[in-house]
PDB file of N, CA and C in Angstrom:
ATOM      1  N   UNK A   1       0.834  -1.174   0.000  1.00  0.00           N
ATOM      2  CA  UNK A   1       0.000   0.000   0.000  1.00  0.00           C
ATOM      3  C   UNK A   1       0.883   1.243   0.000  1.00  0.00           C
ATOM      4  N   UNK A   2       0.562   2.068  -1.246  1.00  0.00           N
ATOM      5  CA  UNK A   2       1.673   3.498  -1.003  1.00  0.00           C
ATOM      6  C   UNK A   2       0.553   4.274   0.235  1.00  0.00           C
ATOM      7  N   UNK A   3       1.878   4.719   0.436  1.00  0.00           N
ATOM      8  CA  UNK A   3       1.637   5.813   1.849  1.00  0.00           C
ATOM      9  C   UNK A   3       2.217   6.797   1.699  1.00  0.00           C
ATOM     10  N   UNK A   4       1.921   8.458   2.767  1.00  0.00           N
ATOM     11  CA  UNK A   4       2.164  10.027   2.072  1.00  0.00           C
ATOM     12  C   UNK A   4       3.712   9.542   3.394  1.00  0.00           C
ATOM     13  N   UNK A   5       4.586   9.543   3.214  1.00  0.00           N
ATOM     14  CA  UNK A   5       5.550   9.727   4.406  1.00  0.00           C
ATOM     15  C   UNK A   5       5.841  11.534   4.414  1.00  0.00           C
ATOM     16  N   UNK A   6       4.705  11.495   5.558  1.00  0.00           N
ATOM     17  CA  UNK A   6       5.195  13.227   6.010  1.00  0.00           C
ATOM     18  C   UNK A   6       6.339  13.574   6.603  1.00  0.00           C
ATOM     19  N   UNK A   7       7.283  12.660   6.860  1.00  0.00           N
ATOM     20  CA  UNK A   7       8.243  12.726   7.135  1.00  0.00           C
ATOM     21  C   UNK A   7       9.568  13.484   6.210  1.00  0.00           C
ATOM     22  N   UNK A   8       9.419  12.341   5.328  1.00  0.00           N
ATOM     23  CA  UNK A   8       9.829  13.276   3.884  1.00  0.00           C
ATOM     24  C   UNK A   8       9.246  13.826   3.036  1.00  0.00           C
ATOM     25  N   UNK A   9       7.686  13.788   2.970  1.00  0.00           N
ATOM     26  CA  UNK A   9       7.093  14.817   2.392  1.00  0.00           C
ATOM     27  C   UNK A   9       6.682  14.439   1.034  1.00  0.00           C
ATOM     28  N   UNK A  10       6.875  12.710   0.704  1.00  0.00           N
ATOM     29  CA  UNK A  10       6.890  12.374  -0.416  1.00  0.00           C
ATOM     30  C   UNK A  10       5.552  10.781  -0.336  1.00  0.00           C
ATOM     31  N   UNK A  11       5.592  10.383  -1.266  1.00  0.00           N
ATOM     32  CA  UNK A  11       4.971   9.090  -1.397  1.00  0.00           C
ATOM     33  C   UNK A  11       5.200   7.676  -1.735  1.00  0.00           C
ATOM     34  N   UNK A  12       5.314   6.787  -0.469  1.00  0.00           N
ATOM     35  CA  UNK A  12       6.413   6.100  -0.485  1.00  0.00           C
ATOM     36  C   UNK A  12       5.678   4.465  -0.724  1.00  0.00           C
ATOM     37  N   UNK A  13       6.651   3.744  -1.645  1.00  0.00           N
ATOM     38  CA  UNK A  13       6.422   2.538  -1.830  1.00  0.00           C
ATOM     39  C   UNK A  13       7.133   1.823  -0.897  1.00  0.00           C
ATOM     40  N   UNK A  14       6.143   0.722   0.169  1.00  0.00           N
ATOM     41  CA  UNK A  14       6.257   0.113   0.568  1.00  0.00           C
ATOM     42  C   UNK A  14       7.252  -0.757   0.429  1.00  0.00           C
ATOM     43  N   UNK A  15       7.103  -1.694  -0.724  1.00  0.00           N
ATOM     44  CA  UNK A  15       8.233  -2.917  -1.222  1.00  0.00           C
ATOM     45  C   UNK A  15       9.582  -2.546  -0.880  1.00  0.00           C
ATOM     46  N   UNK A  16       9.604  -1.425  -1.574  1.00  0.00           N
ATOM     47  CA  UNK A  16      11.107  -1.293  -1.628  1.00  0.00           C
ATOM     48  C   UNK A  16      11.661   0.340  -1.274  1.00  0.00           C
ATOM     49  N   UNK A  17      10.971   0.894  -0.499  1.00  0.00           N
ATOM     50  CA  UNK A  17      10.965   2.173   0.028  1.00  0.00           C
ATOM     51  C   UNK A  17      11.682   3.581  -0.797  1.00  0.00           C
ATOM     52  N   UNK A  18      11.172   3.418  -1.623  1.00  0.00           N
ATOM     53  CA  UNK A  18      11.429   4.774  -2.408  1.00  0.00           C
ATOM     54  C   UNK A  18      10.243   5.592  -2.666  1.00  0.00           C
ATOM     55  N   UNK A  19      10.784   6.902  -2.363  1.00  0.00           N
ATOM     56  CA  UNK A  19       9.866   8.091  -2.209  1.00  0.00           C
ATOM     57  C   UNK A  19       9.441   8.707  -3.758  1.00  0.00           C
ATOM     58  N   UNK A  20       8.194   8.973  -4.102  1.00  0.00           N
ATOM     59  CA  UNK A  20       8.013   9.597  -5.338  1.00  0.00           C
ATOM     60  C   UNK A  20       6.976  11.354  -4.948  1.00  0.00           C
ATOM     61  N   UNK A  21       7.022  11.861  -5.866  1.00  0.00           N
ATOM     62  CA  UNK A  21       6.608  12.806  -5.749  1.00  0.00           C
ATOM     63  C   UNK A  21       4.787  12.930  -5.838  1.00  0.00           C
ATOM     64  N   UNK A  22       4.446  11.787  -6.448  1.00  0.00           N
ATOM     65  CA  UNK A  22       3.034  11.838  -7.032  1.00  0.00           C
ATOM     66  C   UNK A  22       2.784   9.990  -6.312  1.00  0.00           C
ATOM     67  N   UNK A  23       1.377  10.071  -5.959  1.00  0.00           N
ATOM     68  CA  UNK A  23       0.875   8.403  -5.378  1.00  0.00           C
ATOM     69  C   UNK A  23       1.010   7.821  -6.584  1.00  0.00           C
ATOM     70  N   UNK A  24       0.615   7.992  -7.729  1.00  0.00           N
ATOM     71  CA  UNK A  24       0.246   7.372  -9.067  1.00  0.00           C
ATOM     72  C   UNK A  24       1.700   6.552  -9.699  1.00  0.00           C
ATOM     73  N   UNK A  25       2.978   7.385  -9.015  1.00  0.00           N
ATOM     74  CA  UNK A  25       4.186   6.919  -9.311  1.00  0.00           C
ATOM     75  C   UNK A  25       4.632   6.044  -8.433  1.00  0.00           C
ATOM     76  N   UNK A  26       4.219   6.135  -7.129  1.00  0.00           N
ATOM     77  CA  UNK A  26       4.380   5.174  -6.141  1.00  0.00           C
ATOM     78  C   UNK A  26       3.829   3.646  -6.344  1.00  0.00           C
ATOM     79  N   UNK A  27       2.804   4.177  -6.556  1.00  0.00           N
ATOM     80  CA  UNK A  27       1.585   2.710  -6.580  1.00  0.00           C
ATOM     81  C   UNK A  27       2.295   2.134  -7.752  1.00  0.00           C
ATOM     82  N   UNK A  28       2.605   2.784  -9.218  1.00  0.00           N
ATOM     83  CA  UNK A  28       3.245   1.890 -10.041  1.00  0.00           C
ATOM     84  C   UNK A  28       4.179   1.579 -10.069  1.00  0.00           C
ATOM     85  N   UNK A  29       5.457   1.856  -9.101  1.00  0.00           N
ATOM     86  CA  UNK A  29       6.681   0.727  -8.391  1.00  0.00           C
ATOM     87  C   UNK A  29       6.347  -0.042  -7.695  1.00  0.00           C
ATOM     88  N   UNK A  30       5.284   0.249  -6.997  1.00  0.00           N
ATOM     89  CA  UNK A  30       4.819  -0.874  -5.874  1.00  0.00           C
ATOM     90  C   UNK A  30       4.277  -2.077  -6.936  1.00  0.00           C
ATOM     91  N   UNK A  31       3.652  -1.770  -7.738  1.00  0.00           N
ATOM     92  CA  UNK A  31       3.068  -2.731  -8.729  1.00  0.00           C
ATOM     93  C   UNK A  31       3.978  -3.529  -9.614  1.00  0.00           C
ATOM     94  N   UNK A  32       4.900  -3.292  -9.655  1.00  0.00           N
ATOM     95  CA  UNK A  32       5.810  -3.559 -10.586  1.00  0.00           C
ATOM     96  C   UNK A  32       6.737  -4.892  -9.341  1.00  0.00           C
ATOM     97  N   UNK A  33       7.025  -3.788  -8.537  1.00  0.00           N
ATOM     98  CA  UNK A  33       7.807  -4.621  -7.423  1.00  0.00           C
ATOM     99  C   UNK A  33       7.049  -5.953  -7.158  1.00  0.00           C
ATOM    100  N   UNK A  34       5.731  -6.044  -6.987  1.00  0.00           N
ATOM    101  CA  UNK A  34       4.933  -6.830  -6.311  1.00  0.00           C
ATOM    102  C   UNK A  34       5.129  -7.935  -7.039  1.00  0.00           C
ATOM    103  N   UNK A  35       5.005  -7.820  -8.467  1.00  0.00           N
ATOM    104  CA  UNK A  35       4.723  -8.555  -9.654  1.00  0.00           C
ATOM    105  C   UNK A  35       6.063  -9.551 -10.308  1.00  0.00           C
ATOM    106  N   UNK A  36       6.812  -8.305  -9.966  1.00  0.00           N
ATOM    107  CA  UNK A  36       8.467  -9.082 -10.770  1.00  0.00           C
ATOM    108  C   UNK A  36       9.205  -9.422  -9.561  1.00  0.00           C
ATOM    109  N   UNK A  37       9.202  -9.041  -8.256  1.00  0.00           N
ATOM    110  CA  UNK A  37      10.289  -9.073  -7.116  1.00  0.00           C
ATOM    111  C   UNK A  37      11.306  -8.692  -7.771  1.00  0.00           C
ATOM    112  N   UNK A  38      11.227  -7.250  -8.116  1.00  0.00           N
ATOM    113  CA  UNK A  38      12.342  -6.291  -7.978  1.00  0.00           C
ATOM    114  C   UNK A  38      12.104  -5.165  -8.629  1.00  0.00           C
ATOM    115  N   UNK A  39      13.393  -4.270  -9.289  1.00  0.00           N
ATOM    116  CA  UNK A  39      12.812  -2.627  -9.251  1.00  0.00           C
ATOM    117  C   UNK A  39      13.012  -2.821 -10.531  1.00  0.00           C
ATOM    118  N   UNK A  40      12.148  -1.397 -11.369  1.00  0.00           N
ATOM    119  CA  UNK A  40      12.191  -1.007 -12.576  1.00  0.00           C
ATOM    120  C   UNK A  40      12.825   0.289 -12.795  1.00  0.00           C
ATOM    121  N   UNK A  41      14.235   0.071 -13.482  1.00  0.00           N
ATOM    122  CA  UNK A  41      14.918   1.461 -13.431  1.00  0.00           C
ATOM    123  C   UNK A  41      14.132   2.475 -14.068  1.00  0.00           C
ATOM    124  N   UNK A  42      13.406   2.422 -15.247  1.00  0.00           N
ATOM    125  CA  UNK A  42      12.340   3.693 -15.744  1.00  0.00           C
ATOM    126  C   UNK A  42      11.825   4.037 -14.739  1.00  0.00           C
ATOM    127  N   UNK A  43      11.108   3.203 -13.360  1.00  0.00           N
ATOM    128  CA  UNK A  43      10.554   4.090 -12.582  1.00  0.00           C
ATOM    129  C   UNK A  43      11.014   4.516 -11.432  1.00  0.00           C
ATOM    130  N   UNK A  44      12.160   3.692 -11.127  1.00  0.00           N
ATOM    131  CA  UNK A  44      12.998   4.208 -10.321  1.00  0.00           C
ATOM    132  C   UNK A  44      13.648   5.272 -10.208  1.00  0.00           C
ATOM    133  N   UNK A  45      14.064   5.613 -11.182  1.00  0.00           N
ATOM    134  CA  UNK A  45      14.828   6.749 -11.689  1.00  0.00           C
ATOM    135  C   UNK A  45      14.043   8.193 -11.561  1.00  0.00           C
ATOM    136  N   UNK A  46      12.977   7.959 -11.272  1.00  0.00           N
ATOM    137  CA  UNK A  46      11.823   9.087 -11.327  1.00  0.00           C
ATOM    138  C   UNK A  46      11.738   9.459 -10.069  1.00  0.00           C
ATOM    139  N   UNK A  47      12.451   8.806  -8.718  1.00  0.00           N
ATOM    140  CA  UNK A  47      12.357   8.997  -7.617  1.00  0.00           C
ATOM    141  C   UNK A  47      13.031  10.278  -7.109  1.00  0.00           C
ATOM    142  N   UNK A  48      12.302  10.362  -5.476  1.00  0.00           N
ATOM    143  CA  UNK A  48      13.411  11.567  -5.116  1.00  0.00           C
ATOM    144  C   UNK A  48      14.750  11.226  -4.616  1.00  0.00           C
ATOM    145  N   UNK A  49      15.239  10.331  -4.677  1.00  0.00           N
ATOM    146  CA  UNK A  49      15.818   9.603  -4.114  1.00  0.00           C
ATOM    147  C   UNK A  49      16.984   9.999  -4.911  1.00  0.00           C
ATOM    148  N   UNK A  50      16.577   9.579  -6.302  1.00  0.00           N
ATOM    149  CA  UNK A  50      17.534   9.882  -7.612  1.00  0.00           C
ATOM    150  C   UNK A  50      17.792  10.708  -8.417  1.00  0.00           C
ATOM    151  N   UNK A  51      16.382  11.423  -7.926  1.00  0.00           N
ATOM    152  CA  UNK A  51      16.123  12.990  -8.348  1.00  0.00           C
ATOM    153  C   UNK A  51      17.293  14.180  -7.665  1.00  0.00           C
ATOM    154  N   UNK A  52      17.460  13.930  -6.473  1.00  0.00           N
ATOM    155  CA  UNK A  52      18.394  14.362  -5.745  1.00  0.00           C
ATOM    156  C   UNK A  52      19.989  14.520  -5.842  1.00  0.00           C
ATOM    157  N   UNK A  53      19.923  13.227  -6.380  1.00  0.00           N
ATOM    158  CA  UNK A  53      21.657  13.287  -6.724  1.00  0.00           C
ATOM    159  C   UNK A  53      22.323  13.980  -7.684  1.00  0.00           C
ATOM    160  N   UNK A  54      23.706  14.075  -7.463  1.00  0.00           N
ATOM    161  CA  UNK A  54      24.200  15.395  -8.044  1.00  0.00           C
ATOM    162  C   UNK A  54      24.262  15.120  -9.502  1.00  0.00           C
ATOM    163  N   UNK A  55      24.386  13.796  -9.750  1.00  0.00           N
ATOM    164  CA  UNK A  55      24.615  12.899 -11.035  1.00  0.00           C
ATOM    165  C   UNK A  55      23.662  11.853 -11.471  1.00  0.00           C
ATOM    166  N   UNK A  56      22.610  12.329 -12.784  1.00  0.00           N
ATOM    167  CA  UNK A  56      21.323  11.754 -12.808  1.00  0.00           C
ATOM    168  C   UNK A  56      22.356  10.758 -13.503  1.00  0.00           C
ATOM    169  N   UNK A  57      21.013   9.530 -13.159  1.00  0.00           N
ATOM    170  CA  UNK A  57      21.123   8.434 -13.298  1.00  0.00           C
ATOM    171  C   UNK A  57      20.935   7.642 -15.237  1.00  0.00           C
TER     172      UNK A  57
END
């Protein structure tokens, strides 16, 4: 289940805990994760996680 983590202020997939900016992006890593047991760099990459770094991915 994605959840708002007010903590960071973002929307976070459960599976594999990466924060997105929008639920709609969350829920579809979570979906993906659920399905394949593991991550999808197209949507990974969309994170804040990766969004952040000094050197996109």
């Amino acid at each position: 289940m994605v959840i708002f983590d007010s903590e960071f202020g973002a929307y976070m997939c459960e599976r594999c805990n990466l924060h997105y900016n929008t639920s709609e992006l969350a829920r579809e890593c979570e979906n993906w994760d659920m399905h394949h047991n593991s991550c999808n760099l197209r949507i990974s990459r969309q994170s804040v996680e990766v969004a952040s770094r000094k050197y996109p991915v």
